[in-house]
N, C-alpha and C. Protein backbone atom coordinates (compact mmCIF):
# COMPACT_ATOMS: atom_id res chain seq x y z
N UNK A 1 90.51 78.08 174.79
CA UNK A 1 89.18 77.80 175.25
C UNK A 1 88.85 76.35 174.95
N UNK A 2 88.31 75.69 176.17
CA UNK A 2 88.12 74.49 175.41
C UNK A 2 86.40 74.32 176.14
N UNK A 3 86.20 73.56 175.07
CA UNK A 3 84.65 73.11 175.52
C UNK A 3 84.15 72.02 176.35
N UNK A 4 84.81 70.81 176.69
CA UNK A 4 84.89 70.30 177.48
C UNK A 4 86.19 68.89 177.34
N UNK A 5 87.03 69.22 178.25
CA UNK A 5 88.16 68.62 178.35
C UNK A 5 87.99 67.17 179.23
N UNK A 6 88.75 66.10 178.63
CA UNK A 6 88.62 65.02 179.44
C UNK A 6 89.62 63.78 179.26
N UNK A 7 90.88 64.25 180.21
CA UNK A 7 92.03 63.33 180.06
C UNK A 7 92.66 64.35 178.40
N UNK A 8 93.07 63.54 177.72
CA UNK A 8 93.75 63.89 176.65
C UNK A 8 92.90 63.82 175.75
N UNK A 9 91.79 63.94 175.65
CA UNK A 9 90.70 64.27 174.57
C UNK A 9 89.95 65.55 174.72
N UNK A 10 89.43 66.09 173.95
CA UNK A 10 88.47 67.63 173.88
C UNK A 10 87.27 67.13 173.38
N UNK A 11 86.39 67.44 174.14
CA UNK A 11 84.79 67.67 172.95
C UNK A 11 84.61 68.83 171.77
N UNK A 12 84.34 68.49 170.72
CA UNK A 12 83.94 69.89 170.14
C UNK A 12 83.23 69.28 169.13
N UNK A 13 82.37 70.10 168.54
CA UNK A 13 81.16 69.82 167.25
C UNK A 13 81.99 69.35 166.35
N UNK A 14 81.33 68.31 165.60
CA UNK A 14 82.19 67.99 164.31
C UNK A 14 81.45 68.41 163.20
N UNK A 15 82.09 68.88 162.22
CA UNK A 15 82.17 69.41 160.90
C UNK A 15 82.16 68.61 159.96
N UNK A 16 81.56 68.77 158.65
CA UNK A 16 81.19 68.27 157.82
C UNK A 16 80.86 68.56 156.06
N UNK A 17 81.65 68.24 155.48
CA UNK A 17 81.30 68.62 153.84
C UNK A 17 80.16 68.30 153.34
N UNK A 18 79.29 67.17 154.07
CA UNK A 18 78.78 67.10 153.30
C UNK A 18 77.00 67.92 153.78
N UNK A 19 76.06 68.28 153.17
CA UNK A 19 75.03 69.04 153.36
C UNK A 19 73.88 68.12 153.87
N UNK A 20 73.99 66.71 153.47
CA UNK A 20 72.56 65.57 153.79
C UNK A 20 73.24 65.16 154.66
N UNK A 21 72.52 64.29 155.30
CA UNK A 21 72.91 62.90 156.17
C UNK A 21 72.64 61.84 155.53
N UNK A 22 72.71 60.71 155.70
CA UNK A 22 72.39 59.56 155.39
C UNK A 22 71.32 59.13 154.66
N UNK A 23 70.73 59.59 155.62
CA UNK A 23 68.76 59.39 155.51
C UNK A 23 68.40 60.51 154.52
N UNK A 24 69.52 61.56 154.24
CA UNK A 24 68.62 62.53 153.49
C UNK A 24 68.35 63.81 154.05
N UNK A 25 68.01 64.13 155.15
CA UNK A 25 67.98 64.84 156.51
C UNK A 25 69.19 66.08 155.85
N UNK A 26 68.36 67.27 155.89
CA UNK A 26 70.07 68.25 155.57
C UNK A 26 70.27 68.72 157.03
N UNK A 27 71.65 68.86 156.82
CA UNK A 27 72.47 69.39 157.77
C UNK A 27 72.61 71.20 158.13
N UNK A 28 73.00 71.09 159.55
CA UNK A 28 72.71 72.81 159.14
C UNK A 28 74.27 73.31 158.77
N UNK A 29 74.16 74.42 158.02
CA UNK A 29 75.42 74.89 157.28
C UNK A 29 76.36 76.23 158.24
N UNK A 30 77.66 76.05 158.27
CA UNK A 30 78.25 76.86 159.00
C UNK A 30 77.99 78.18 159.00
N UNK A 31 77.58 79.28 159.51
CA UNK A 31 77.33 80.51 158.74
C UNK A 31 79.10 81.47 158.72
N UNK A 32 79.16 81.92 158.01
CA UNK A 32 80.77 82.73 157.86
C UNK A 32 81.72 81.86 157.75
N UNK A 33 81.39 80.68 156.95
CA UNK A 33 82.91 79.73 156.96
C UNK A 33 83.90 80.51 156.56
N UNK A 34 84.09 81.20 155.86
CA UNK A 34 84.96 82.05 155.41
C UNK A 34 85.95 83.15 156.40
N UNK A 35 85.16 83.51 157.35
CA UNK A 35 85.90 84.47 158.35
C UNK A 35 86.66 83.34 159.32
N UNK A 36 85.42 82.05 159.77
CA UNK A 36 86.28 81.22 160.53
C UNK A 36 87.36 80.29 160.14
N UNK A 37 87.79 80.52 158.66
CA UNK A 37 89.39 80.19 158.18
C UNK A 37 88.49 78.35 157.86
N UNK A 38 87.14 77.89 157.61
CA UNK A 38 87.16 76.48 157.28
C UNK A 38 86.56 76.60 155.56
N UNK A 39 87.01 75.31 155.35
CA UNK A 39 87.19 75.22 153.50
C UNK A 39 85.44 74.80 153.51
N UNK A 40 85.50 74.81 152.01
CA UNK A 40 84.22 74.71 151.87
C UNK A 40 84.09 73.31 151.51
N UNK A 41 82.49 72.94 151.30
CA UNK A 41 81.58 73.68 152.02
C UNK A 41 81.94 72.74 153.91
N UNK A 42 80.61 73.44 154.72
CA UNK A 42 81.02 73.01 156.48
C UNK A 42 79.39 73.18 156.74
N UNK A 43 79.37 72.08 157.16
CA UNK A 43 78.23 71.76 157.61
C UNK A 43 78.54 70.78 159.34
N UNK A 44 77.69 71.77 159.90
CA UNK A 44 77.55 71.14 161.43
C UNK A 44 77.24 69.38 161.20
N UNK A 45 77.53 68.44 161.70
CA UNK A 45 77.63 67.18 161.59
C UNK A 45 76.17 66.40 162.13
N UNK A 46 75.72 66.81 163.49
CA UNK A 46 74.66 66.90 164.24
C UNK A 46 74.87 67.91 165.48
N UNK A 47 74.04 67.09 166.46
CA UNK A 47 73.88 67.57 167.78
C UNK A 47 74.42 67.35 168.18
N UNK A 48 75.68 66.53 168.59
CA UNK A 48 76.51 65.49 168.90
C UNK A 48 77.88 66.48 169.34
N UNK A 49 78.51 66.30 170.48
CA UNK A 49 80.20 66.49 170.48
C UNK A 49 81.03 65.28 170.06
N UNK A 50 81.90 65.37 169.75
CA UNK A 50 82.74 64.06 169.95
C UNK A 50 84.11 64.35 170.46
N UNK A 51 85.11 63.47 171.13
CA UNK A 51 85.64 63.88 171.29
C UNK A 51 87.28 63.64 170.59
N UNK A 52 87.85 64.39 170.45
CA UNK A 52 89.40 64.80 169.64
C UNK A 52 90.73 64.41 170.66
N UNK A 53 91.51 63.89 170.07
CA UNK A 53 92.90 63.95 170.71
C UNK A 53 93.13 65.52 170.81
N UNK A 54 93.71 65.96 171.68
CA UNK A 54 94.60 67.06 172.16
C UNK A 54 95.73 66.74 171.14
N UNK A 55 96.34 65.79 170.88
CA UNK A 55 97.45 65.90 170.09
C UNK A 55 97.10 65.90 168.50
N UNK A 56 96.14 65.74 168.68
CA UNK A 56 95.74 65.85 166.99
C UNK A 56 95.35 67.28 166.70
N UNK A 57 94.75 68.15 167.60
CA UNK A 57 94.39 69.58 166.97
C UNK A 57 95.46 70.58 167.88
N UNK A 58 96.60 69.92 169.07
CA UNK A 58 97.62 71.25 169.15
C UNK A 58 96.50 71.95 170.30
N UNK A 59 97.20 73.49 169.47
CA UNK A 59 96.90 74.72 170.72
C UNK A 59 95.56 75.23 170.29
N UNK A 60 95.09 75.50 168.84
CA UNK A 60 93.86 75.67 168.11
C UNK A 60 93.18 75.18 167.61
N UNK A 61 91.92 74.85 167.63
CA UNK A 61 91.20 74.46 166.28
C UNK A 61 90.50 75.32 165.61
N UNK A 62 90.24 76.49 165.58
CA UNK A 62 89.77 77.62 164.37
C UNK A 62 88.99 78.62 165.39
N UNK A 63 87.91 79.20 164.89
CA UNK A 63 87.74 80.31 165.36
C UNK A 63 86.45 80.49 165.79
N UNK A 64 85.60 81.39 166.00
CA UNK A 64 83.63 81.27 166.42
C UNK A 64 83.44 82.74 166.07
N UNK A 65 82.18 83.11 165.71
CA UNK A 65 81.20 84.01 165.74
C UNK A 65 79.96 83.82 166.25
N UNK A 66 79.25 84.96 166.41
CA UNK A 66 77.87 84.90 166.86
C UNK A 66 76.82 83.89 166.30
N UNK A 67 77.18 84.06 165.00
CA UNK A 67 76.23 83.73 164.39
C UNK A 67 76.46 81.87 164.12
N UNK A 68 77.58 81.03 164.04
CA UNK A 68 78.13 79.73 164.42
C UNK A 68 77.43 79.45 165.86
N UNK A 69 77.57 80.47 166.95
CA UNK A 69 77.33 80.10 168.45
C UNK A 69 75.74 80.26 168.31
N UNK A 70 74.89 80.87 167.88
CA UNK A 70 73.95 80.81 167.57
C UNK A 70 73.00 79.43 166.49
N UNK A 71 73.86 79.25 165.52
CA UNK A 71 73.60 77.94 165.09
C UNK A 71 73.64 76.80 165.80
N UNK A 72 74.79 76.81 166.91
CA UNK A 72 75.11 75.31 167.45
C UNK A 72 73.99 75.76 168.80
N UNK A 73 73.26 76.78 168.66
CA UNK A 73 71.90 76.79 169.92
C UNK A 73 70.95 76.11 169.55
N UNK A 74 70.90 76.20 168.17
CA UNK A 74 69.37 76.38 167.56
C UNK A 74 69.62 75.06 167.32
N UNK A 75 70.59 73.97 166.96
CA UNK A 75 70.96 72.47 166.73
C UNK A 75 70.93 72.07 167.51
N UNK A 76 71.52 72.65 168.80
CA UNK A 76 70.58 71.68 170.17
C UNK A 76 72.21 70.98 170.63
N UNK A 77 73.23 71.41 170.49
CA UNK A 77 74.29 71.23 170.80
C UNK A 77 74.12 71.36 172.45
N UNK A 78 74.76 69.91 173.19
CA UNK A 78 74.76 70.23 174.48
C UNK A 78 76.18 71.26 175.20
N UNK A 79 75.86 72.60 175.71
CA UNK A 79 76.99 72.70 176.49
C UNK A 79 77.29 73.09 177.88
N UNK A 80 77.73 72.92 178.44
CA UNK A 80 77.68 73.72 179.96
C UNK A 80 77.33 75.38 179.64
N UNK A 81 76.84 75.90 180.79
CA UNK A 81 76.86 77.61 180.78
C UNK A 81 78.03 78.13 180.64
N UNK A 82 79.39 77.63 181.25
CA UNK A 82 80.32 78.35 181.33
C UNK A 82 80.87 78.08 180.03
N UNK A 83 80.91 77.09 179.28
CA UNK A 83 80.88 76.56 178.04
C UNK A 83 80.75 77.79 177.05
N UNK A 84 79.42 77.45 177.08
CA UNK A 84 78.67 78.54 176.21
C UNK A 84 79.02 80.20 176.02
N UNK A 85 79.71 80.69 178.11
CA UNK A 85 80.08 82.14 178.19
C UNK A 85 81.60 81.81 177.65
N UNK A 86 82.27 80.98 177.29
CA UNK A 86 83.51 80.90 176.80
C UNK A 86 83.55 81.17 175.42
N UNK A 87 82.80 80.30 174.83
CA UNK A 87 82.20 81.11 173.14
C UNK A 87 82.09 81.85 172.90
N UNK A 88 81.19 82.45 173.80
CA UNK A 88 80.65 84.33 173.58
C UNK A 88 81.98 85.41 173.75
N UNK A 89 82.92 85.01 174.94
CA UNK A 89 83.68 85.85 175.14
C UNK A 89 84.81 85.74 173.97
N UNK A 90 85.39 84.29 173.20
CA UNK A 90 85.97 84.12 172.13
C UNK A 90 85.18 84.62 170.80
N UNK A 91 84.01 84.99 170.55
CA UNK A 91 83.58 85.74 169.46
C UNK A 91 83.74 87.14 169.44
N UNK A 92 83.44 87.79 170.77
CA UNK A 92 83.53 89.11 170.89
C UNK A 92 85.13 89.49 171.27
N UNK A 93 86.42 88.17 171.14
CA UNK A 93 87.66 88.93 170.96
C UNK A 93 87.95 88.81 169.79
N UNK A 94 87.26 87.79 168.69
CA UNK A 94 87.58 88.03 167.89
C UNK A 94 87.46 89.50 166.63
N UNK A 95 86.20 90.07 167.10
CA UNK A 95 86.12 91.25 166.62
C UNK A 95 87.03 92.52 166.89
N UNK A 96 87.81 92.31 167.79
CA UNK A 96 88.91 93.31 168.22
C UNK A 96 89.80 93.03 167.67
């Protein structure tokens, strides 16, 4: 699944240890880091995608739940619809 592909780069939310920003501003916190296989702590970065080499993250970069796809709503993460039904359908295989 990818979220938005472009040439040899991927968009996807970036992640973050640390809980503030700069200014102080907290960050919102991953919910289930633990099921989605990331170390602690993970904090959403902003609103922001950026984008990744394809050769730097391979075939995977980790995993989603409801409640992550629900966070990156409420942060204001931009994504396409089909985007977004790609998430949903990768959370609900992950429960199988």
């Amino acid at each position: 699944m990818e979220l938005n592909a472009i040439g040899s780069c991927q968009s996807c939310p970036v992640l973050e240890p640390s809980s503030e920003c700069a200014s102080g501003e907290p960050r919102t916190p991953v919910p289930n880091r633990d099921a989605l296989g990331l170390d602690p702590p993970s904090y959403f970065w902003g609103d922001r995608l950026t984008n990744v080499s394809r050769m730097d993250i391979g075939d995977h970069i980790g995993w989603i739940d409801a409640a992550s796809i629900e966070s990156m709503r409420v942060l204001g993460i931009r994504l396409s619809p089909d985007a977004w039904r790609a998430l949903e359908v990768s959370a609900a295989n992950a429960l199988r």
